[in-house]
N, C-alpha and C. Protein backbone atom coordinates (compact mmCIF):
# COMPACT_ATOMS: atom_id res chain seq x y z
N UNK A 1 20.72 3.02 0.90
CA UNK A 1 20.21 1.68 0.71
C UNK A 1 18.80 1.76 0.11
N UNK A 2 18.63 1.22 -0.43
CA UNK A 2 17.12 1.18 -1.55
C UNK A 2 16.20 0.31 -0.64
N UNK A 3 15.40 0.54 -0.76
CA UNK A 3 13.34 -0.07 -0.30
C UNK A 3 13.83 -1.96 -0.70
N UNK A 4 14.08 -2.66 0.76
CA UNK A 4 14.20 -3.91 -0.08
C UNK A 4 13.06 -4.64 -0.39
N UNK A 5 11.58 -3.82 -0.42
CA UNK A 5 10.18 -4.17 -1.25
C UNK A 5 10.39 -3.59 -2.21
N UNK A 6 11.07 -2.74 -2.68
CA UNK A 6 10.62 -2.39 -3.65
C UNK A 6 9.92 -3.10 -5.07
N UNK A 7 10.82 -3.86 -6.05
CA UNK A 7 10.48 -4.24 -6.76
C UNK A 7 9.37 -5.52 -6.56
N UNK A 8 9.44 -5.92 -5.75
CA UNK A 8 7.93 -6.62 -4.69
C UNK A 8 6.82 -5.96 -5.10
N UNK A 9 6.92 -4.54 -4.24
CA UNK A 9 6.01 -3.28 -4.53
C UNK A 9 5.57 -3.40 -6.10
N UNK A 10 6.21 -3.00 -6.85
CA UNK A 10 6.15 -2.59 -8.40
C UNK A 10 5.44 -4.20 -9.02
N UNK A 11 6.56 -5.27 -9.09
CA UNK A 11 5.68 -6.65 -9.36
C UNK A 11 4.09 -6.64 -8.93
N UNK A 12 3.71 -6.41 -8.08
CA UNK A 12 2.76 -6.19 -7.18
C UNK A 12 1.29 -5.78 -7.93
N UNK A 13 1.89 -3.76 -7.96
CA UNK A 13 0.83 -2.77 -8.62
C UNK A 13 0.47 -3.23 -10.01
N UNK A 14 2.05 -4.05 -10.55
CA UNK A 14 1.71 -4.23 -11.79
C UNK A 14 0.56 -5.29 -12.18
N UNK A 15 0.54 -6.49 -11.10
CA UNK A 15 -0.31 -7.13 -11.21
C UNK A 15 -1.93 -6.87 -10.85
N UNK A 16 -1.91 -6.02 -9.77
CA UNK A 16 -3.22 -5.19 -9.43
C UNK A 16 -3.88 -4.92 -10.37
N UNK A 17 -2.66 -4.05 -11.38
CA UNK A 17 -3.77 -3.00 -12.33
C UNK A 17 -3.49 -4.10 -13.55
N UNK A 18 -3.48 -5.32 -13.74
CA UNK A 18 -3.81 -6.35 -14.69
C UNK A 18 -4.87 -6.75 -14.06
N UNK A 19 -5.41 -7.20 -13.53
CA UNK A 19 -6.76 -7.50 -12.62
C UNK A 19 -7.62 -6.56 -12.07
N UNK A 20 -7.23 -5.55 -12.51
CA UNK A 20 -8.46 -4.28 -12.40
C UNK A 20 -8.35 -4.41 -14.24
N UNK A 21 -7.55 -4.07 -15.20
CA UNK A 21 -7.78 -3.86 -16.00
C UNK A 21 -8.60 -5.37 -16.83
N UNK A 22 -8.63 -6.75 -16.31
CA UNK A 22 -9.50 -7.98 -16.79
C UNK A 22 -10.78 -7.66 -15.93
N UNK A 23 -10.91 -6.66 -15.04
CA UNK A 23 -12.34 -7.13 -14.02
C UNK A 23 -12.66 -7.59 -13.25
N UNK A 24 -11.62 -8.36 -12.75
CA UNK A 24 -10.87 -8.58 -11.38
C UNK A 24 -10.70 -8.10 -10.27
N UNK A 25 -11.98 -7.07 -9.98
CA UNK A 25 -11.73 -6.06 -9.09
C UNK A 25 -11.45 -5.92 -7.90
N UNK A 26 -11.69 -7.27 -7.10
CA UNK A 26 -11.66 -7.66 -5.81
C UNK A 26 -10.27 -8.23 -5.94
N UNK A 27 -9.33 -8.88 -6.80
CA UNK A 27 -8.35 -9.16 -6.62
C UNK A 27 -7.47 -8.00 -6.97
N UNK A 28 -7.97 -7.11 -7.70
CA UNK A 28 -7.05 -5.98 -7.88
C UNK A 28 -7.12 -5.04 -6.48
N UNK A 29 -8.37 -5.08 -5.98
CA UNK A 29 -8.07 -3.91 -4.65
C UNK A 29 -7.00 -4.94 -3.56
N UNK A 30 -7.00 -6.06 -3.50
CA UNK A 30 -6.06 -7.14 -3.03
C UNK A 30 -5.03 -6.48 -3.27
N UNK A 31 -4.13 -6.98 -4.41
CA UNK A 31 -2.83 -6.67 -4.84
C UNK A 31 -2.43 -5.12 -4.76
N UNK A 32 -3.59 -4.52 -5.28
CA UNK A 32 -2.80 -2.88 -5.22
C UNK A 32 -2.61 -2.09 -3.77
N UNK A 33 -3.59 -2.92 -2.73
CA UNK A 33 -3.22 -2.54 -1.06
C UNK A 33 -1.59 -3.34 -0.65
N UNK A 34 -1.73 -4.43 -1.13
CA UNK A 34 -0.28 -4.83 -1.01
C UNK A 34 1.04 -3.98 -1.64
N UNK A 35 1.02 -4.01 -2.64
CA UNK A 35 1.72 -3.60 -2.91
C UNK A 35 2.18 -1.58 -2.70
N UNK A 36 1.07 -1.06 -1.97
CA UNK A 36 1.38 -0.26 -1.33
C UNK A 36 2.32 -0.59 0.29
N UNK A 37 0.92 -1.71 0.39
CA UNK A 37 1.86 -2.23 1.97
C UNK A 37 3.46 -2.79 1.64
N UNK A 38 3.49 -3.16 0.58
CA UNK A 38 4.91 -3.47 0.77
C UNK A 38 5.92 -2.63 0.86
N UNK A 39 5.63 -1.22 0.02
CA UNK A 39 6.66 -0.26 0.00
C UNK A 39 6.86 0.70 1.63
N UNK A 40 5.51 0.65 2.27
CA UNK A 40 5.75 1.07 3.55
C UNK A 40 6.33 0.15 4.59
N UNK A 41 6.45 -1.25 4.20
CA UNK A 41 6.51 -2.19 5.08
C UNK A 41 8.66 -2.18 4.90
N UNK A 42 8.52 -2.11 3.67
CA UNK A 42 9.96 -1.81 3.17
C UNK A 42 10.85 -0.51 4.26
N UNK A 43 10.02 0.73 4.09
CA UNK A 43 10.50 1.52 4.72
C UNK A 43 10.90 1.34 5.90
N UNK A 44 9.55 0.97 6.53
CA UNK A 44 9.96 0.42 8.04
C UNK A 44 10.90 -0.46 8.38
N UNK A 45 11.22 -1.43 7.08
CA UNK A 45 12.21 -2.04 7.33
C UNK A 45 14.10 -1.18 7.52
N UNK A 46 13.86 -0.46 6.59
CA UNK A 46 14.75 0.54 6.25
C UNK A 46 15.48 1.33 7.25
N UNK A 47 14.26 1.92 8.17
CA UNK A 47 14.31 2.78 9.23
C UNK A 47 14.45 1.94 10.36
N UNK A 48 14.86 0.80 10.29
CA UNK A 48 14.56 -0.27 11.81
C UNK A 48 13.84 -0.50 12.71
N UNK A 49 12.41 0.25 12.24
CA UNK A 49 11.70 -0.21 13.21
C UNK A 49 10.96 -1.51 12.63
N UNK A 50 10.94 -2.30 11.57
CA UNK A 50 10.53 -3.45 11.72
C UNK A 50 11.89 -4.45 11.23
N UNK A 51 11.30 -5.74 11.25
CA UNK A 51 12.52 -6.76 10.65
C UNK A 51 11.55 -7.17 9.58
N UNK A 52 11.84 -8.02 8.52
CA UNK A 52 11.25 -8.96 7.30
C UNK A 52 10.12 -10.04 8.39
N UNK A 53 10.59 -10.17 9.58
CA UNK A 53 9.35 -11.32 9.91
C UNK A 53 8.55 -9.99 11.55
N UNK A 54 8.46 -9.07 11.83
CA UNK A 54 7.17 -8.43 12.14
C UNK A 54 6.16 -8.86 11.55
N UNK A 55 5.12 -8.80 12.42
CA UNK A 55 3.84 -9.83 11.98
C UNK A 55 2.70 -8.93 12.59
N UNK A 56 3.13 -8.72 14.26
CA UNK A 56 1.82 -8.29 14.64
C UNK A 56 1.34 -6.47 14.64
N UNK A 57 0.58 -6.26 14.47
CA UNK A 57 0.13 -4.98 14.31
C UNK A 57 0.22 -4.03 13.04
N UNK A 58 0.62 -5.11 12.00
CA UNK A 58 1.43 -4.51 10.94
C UNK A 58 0.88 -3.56 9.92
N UNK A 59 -0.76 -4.02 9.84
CA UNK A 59 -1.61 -2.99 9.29
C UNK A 59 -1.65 -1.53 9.65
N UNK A 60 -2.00 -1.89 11.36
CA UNK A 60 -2.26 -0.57 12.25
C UNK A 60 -0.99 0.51 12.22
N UNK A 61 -0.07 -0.74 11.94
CA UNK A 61 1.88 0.11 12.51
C UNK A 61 1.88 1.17 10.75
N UNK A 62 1.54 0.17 9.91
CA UNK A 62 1.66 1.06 8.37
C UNK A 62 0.95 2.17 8.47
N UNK A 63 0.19 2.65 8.35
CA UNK A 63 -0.66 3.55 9.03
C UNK A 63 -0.33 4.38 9.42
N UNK A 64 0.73 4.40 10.72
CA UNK A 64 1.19 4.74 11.69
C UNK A 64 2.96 5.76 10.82
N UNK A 65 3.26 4.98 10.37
CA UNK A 65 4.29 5.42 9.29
C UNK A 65 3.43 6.06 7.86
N UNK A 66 3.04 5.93 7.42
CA UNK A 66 2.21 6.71 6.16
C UNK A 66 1.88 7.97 6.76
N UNK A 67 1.50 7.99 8.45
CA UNK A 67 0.97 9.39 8.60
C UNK A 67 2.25 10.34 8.81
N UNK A 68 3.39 9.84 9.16
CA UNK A 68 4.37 10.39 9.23
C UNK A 68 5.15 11.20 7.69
N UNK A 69 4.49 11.23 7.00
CA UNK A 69 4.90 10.88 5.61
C UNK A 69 4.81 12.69 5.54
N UNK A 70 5.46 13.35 6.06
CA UNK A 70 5.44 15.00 5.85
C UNK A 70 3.93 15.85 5.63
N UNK A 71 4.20 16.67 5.38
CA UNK A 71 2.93 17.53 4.93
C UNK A 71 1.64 16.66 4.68
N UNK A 72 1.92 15.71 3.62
CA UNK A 72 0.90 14.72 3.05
C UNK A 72 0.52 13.87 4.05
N UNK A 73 0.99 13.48 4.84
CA UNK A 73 0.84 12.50 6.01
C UNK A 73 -0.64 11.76 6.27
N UNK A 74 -1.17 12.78 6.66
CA UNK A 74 -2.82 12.82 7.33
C UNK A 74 -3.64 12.11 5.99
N UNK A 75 -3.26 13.12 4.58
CA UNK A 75 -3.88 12.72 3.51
C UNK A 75 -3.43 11.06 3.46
N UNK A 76 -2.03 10.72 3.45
CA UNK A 76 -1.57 9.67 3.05
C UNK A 76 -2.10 8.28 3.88
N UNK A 77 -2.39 8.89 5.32
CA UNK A 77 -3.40 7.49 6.09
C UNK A 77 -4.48 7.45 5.71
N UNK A 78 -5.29 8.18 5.30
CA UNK A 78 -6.81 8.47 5.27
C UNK A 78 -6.93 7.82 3.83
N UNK A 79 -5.80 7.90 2.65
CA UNK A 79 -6.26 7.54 1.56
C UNK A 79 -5.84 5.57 1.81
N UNK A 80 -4.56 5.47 2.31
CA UNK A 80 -4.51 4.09 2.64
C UNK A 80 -5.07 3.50 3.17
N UNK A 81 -5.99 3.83 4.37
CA UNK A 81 -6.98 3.36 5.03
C UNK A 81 -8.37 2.88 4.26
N UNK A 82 -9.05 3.94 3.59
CA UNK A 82 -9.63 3.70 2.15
C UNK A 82 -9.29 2.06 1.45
N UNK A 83 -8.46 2.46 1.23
CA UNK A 83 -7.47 1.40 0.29
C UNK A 83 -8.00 0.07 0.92
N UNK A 84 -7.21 -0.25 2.59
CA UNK A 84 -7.35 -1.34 3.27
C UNK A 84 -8.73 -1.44 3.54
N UNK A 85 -10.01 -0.65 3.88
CA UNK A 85 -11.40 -1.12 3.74
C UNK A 85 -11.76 -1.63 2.58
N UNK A 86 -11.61 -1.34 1.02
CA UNK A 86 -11.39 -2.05 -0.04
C UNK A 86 -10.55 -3.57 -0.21
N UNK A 87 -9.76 -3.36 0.42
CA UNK A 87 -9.16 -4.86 0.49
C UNK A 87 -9.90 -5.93 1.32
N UNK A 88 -10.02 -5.50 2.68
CA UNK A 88 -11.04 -6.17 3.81
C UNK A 88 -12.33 -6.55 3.11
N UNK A 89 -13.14 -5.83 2.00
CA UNK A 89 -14.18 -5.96 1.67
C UNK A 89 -14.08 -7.19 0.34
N UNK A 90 -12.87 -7.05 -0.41
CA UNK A 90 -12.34 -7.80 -1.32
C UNK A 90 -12.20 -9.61 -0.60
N UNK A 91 -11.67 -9.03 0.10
CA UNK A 91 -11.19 -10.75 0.53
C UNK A 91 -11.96 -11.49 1.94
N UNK A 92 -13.13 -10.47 2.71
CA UNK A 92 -13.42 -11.37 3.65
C UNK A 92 -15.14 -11.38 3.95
N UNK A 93 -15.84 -10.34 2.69
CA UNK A 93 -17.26 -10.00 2.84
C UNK A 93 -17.76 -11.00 1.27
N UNK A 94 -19.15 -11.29 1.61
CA UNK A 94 -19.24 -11.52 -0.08
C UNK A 94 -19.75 -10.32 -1.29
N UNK A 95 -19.20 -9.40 -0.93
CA UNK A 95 -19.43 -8.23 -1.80
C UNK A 95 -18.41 -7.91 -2.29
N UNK A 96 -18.65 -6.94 -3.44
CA UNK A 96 -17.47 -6.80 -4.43
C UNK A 96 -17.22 -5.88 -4.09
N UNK A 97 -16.15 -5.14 -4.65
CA UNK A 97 -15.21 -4.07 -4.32
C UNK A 97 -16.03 -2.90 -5.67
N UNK A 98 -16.44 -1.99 -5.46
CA UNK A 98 -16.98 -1.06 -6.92
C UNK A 98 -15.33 -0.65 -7.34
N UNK A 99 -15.56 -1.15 -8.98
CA UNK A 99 -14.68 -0.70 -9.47
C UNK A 99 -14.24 0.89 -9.35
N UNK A 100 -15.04 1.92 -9.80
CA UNK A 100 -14.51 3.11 -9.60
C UNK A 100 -13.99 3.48 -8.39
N UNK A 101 -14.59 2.69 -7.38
CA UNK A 101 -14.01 3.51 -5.80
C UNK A 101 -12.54 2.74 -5.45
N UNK A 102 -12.30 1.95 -6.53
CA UNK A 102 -10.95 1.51 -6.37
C UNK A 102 -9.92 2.61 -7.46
N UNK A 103 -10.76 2.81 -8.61
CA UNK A 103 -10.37 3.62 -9.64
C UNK A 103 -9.82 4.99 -9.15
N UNK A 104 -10.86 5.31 -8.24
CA UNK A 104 -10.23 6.80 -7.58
C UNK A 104 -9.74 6.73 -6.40
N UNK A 105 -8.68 5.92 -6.03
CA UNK A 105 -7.74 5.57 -5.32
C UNK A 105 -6.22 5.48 -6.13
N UNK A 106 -6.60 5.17 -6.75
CA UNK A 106 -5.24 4.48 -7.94
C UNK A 106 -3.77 5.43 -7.89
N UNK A 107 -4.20 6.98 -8.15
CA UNK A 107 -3.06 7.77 -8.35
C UNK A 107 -2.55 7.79 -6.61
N UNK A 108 -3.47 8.47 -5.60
CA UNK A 108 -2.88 8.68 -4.70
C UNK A 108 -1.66 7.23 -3.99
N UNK A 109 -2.83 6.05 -4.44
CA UNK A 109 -1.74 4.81 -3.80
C UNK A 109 -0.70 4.40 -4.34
N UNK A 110 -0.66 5.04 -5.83
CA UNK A 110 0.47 4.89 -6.36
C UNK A 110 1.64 6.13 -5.62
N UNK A 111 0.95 7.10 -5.20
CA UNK A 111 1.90 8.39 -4.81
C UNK A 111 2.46 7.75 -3.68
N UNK A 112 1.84 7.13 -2.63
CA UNK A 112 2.13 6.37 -1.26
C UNK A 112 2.90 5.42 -1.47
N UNK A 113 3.38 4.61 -2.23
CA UNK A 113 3.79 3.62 -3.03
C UNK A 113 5.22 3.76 -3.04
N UNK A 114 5.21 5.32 -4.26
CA UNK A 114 6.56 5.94 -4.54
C UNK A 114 6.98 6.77 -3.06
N UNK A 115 6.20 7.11 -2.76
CA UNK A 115 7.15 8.24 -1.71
C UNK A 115 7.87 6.98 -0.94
N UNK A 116 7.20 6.09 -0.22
CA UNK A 116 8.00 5.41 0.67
C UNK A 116 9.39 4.61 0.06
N UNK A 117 9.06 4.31 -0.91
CA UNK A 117 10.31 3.69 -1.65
C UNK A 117 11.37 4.86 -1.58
N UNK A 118 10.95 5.90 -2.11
CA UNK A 118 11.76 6.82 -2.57
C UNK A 118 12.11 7.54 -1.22
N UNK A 119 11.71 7.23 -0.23
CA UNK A 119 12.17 8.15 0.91
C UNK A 119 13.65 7.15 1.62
N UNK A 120 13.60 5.93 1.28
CA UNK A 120 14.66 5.23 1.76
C UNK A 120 15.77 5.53 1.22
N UNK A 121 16.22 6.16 -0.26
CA UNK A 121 17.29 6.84 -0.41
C UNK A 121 17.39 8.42 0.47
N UNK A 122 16.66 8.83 1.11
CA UNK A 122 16.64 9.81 1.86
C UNK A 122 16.90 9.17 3.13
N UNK A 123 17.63 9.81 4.40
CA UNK A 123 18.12 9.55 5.59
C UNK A 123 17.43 9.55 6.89
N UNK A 124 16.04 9.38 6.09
CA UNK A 124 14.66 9.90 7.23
C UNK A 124 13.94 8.59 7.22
């Protein structure tokens, strides 16, 4: 069964990195944490530990699954976590998000992105 975020996910990044690429930077660290969260949120859906309406803890619980994420694990919370202080700072401080420190995030959250999607055709 396929990531039913997925293409959520992808709609998502794609819009991120249109709003990082206009200057948009605070709405791009927005969208591109989502759309990571969606592909882990997907998984979890996948694996049954959440349903489409889980609500509470859902940041902390992603997290919680990203670190599980094999070998990469540890790397994979620590860089998402990153990610979500960029978002928090985007949408609830009046400071901007620095473009580059969103910039050098980009590949790994895209890697976090794909693995979880891609782990739902896997049986894990």
């Amino acid at each position: 069964m396929a990531n039913i975020l997925s293409v959520k996910s992808e709609d998502t990044w794609t819009e991120g990195k249109r709003c990082l690429d206009a200057g948009m930077v605070n709405s791009a660290a927005n969208r591109i944490y989502y759309s990571v969260f969606q592909a882990v949120k997907g998984y979890a859906i996948h694996r049954g530990s959440w349903t489409m309406e889980t609500t509470d803890r859902v940041h902390t619980d992603a997290l919680k699954f990203v670190e599980q994420s094999g070998k990469l694990g540890r790397f994979y919370r620590s860089k998402m976590n990153e990610l979500f202080s960029l978002r928090v700072l985007a949408d609830y401080y009046p400071d901007t998000v620095i473009k580059k420190d969103l910039e050098e995030l980009l590949a790994d959250a895209d890697s976090i992105r794909r693995h979880h999607i891609s782990r739902c055709a896997d049986k894990t």
